[in-house]
C-alpha atoms as a PDB file:
ATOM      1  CA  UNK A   1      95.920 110.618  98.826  1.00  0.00           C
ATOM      2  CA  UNK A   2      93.107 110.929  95.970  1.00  0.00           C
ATOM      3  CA  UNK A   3      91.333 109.744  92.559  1.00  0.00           C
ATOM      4  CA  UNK A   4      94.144 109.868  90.058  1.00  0.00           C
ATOM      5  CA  UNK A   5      97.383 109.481  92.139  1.00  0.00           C
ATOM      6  CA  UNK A   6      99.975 107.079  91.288  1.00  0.00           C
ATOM      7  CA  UNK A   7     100.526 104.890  94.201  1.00  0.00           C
ATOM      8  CA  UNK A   8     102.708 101.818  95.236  1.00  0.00           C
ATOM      9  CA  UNK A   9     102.417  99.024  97.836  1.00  0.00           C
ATOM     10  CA  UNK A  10     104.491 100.340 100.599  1.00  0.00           C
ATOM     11  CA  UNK A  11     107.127  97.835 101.779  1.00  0.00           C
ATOM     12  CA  UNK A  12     107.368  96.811 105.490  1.00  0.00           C
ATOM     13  CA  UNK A  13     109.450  93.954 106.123  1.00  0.00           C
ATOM     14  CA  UNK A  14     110.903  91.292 104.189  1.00  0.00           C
ATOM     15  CA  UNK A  15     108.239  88.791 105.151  1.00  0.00           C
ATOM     16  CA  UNK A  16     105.422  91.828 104.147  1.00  0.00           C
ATOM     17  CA  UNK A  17     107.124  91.941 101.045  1.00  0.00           C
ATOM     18  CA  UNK A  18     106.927  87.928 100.634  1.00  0.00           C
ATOM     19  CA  UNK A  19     103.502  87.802 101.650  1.00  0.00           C
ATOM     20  CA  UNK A  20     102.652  90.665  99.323  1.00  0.00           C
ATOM     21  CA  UNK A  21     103.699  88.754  96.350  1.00  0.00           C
ATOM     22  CA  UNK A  22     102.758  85.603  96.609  1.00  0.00           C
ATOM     23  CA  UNK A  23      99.014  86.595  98.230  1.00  0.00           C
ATOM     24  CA  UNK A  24      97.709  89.233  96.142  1.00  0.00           C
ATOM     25  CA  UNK A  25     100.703  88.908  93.050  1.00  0.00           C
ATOM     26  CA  UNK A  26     101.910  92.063  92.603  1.00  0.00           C
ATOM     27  CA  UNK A  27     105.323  92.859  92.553  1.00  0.00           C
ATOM     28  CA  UNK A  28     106.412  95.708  95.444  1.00  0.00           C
ATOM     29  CA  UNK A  29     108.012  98.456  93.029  1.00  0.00           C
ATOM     30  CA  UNK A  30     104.817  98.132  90.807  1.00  0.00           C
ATOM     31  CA  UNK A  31     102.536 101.220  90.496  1.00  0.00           C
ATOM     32  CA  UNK A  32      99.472 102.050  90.073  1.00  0.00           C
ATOM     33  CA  UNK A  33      96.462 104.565  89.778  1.00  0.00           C
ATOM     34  CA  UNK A  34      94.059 105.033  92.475  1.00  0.00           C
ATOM     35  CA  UNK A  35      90.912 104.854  90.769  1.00  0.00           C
ATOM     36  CA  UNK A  36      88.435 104.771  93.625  1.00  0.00           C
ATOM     37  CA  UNK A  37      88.533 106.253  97.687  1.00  0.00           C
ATOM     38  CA  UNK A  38      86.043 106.103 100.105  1.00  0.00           C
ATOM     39  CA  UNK A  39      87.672 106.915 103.515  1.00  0.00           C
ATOM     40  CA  UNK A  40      90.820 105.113 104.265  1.00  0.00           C
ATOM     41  CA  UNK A  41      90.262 102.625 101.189  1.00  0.00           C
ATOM     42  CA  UNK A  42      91.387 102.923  97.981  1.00  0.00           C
ATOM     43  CA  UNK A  43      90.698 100.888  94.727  1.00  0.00           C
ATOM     44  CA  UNK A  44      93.847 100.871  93.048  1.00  0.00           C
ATOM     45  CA  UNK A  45      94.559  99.840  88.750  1.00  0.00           C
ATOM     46  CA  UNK A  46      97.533  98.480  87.606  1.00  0.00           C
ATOM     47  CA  UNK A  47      97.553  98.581  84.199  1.00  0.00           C
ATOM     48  CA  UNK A  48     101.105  96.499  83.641  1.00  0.00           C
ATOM     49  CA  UNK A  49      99.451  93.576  85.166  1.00  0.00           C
ATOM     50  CA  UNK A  50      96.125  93.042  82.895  1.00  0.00           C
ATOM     51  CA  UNK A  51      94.354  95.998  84.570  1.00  0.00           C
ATOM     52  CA  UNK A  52      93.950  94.420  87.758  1.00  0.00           C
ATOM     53  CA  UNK A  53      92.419  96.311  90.387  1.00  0.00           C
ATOM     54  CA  UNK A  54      93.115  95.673  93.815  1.00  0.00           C
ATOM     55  CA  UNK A  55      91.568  97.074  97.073  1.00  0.00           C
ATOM     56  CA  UNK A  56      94.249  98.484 100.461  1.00  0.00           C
ATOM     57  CA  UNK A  57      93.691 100.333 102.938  1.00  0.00           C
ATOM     58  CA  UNK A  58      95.394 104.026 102.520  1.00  0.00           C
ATOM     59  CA  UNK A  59      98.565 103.487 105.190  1.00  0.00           C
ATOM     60  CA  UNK A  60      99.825 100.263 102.940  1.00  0.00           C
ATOM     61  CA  UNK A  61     100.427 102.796 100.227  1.00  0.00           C
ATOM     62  CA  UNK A  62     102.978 105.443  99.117  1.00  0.00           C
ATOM     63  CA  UNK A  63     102.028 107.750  96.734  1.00  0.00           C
ATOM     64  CA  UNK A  64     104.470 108.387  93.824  1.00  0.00           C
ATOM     65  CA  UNK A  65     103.180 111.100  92.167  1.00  0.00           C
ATOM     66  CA  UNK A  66     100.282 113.461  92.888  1.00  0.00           C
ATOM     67  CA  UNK A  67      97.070 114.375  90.479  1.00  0.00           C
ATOM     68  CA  UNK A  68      97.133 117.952  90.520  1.00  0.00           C
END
């Protein structure tokens, strides 16, 4: 995982996927762009949802599709 891949909030269990909505309000098949990584955290932009930026730790995501 690195600067400039397109990630998504992996999804656990239903009450993960719950909790992932209503705490932090993004919706589980949303991606975004990792725009910052400094060990196993990654600043993540999701541009469909006002550019928000939110912060997880690297084994909550699935990457979608690698920056070469």
């Amino acid at each position: 995982m690195k600067v400039g891949d397109l990630v998504r909030v992996k999804r656990h269990i239903d009450f993960y996927e719950h909790a992932t909505q209503k705490t932090i309000n993004i919706p589980m098949n949303e991606i975004g762009i990792i725009i910052q990584k400094k060990g196993d955290a990654c600043s993540v932009l999701f541009s469909s949802l006002d550019n928000d930026v939110k912060s997880f730790l690297e084994k909550h995501l699935e990457v979608i599709s690698e920056n070469n």
